[in-house]
Protein backbone atom coordinates (compact mmCIF):
# COMPACT_ATOMS: atom_id res chain seq x y z
CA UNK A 1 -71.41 -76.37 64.73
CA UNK A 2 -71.33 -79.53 63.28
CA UNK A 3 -69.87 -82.93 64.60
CA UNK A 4 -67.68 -83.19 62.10
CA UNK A 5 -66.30 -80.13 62.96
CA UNK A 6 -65.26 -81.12 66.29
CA UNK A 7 -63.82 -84.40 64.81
CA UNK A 8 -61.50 -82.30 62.62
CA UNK A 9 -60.32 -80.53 65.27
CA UNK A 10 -59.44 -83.54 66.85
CA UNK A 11 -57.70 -84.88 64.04
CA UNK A 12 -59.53 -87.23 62.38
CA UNK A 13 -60.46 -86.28 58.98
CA UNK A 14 -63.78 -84.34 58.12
CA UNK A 15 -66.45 -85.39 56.77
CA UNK A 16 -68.38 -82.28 55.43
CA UNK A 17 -71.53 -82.43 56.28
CA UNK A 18 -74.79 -81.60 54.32
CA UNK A 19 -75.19 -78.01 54.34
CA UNK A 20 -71.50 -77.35 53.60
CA UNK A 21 -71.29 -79.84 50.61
CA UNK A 22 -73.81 -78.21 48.96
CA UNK A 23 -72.32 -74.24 49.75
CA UNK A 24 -68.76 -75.81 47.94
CA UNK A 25 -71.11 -76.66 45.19
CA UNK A 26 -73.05 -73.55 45.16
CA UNK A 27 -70.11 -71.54 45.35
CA UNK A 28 -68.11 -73.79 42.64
CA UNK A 29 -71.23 -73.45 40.54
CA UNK A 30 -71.47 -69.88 40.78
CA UNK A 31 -67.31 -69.50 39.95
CA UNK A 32 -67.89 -71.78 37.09
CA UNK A 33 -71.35 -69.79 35.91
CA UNK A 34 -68.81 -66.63 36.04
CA UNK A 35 -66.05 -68.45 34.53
CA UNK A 36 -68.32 -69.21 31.78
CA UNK A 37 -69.99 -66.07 31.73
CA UNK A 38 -66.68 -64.21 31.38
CA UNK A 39 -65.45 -66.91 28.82
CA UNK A 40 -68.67 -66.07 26.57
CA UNK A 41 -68.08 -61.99 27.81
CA UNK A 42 -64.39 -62.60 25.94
CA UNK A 43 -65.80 -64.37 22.92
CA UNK A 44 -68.59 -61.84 22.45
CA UNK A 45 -66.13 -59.08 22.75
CA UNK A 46 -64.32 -61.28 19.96
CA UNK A 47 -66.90 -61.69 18.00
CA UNK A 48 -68.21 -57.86 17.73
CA UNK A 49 -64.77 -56.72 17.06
CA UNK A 50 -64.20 -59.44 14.35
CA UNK A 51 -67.79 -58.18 12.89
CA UNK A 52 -66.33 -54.54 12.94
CA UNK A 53 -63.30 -55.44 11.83
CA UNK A 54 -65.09 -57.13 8.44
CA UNK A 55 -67.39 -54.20 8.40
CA UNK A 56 -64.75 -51.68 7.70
CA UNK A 57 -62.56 -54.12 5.33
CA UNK A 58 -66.12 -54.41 3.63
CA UNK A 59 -66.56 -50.92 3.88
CA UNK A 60 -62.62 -50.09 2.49
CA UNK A 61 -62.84 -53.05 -0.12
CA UNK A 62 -66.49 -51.18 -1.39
CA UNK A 63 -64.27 -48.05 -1.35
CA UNK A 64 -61.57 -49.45 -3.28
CA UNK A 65 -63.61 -51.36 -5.35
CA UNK A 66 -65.63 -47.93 -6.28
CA UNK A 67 -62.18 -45.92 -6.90
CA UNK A 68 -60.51 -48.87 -8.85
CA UNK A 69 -63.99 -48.99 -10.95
CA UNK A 70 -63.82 -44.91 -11.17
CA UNK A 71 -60.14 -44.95 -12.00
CA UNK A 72 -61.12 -47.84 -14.91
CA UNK A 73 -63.73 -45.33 -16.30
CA UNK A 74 -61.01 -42.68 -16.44
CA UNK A 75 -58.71 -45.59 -17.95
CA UNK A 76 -61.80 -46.21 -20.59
CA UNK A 77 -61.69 -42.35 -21.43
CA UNK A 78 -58.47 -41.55 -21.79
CA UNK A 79 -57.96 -44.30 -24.05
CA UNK A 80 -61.01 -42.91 -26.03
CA UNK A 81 -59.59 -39.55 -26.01
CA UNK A 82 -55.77 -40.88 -27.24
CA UNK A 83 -57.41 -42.74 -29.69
CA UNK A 84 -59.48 -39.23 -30.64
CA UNK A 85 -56.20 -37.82 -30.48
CA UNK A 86 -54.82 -39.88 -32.93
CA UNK A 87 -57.35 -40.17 -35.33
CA UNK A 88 -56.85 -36.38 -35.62
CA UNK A 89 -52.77 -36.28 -35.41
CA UNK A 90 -53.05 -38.76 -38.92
CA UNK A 91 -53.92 -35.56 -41.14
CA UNK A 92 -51.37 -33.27 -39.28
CA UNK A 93 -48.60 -36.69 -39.31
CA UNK A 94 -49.23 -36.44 -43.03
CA UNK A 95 -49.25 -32.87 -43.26
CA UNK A 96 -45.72 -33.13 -41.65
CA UNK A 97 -44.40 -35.77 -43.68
CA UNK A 98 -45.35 -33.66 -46.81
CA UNK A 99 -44.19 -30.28 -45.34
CA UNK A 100 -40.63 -32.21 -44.88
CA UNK A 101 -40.41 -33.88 -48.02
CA UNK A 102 -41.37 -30.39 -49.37
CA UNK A 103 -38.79 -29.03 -47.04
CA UNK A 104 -35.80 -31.42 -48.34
CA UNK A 105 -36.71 -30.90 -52.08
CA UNK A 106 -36.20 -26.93 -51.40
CA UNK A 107 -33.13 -27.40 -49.25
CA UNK A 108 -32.14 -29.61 -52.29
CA UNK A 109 -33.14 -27.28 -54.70
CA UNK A 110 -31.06 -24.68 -53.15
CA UNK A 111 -28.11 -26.48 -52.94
CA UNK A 112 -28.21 -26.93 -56.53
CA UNK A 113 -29.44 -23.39 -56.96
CA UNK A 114 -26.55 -22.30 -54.86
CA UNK A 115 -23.67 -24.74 -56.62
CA UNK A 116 -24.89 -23.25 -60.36
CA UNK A 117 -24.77 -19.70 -58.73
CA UNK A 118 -20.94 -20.57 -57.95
CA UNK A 119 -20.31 -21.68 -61.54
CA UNK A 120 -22.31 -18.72 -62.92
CA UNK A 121 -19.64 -16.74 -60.82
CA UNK A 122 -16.56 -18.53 -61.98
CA UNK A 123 -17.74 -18.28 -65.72
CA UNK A 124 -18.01 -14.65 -64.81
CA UNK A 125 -14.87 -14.21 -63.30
CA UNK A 126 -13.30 -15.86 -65.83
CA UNK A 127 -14.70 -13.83 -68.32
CA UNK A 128 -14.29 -10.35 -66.85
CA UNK A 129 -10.13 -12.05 -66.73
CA UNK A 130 -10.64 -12.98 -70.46
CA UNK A 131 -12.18 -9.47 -71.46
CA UNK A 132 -9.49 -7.47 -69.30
CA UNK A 133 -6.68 -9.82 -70.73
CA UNK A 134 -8.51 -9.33 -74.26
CA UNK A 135 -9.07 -5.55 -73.50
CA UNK A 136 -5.57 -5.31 -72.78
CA UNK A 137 -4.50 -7.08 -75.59
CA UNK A 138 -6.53 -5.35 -77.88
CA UNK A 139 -5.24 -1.82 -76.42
CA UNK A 140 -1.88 -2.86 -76.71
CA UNK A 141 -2.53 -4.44 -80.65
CA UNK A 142 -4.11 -0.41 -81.45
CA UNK A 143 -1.08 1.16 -79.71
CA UNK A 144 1.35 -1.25 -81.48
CA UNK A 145 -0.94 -0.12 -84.77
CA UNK A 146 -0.73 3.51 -83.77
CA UNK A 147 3.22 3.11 -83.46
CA UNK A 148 3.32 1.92 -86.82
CA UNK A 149 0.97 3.86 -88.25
CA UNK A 150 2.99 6.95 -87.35
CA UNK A 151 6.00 5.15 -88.39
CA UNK A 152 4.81 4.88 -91.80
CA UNK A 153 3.22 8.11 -92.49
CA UNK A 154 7.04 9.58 -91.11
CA UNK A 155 8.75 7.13 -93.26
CA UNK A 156 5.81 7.76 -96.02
CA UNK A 157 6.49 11.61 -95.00
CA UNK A 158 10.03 10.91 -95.70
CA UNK A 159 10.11 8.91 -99.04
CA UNK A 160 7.43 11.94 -100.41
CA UNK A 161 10.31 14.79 -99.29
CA UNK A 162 12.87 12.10 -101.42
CA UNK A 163 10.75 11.71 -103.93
CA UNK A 164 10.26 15.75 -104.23
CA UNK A 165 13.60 16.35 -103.88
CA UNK A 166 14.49 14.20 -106.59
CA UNK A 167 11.07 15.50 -108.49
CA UNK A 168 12.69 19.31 -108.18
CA UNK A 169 16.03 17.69 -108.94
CA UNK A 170 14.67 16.15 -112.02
CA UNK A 171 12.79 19.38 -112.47
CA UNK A 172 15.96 21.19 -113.53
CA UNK A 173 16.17 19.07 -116.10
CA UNK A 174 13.40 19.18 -117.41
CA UNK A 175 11.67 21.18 -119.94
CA UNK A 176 9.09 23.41 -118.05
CA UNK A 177 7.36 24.62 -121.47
CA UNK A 178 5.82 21.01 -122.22
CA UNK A 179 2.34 20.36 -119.86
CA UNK A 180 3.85 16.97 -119.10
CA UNK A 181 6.90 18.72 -117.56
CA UNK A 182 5.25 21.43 -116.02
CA UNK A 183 2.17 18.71 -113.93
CA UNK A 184 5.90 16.75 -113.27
CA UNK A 185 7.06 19.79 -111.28
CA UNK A 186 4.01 20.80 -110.11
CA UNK A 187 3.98 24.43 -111.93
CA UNK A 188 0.71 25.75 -113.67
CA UNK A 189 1.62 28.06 -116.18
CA UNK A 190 4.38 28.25 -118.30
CA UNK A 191 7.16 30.84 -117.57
CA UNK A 192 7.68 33.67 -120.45
């Protein structure tokens, strides 16, 4: 052992001597070459999983980038195909537009068709009423005719019977050998 050793014992302080003072700086070099070591250990682990983290957010913006430029192309078509689309709808959108202008003019059509149908009806009614009120009337004008007509040939029927009755009345007055007598009273020949 050292004197200094012995001198520490004894309470004074130590002085280290040459051999120790360089193992504290051996072994305060080699904590600090560790410390160090470790430090760069840490920022290497650090630095590899930064670089893999921008690898895969490289690697997902590249995907993204590919799937937002694949979902532009399918933007770009279906665009191209609605404007296809429409460019054929314009023939059928006219089509329609004719078909329903076509469409109102019948419906208007038949509602005029239909309204002149109801007056042809009414006229119709109201002549079948006129010819069944004429019908009637004229029935009625040939019975009241008939009624007369009978009434005169009795009363014509009648005044012929007077007439003959004054004719055969007259008749015995009259002198049955004269022609003019005889047609008067309705004899042919003479009486001997």
């Amino acid at each position: 052992m050292c004197n200094s050793t012995q001198k520490a014992r004894k309470g004074i302080r130590p002085l280290l001597c040459k051999h120790q003072r360089g193992d504290c700086r051996m072994r305060a070099l080699s904590v600090l070459v560790f410390l160090a070591m470790c430090g760069m250990g840490v920022l290497m682990y650090l630095a590899i999983k930064q670089e893999l983290t921008l690898r895969n957010l490289k690697s997902t913006a590249d995907q993204i980038s590919l799937e937002i430029k694949q979902k532009e192309n399918a933007i770009v078509k279906i665009k191209t195909n609605i404007q296809q689309l429409n460019t054929e709808l314009l023939p059928i959108n006219v089509k329609r537009d004719e078909l329903t202008r076509k469409k109102d003019e019948s419906v208007k059509a038949s509602t005029e068709a239909k309204k002149a149908l109801d007056t042809c009806n009414k006229e119709k009614a109201d002549s079948e009423n006129l010819k069944t009120s004429t019908t009637a009337a004229l029935q009625k004008v040939k019975d009241d005719t008939e009624a007369e007509k009978k009434k005169a040939e009795q009363e014509i029927e009648a005044l012929k019977k007077q007439i003959l009755d004054r004719d055969k009345a007259l008749c015995t007055f009259v002198d049955v050998n004269m022609d003019e007598g005889r047609k008067l009273c309705g004899l042919a020949e003479a009486p001997k």
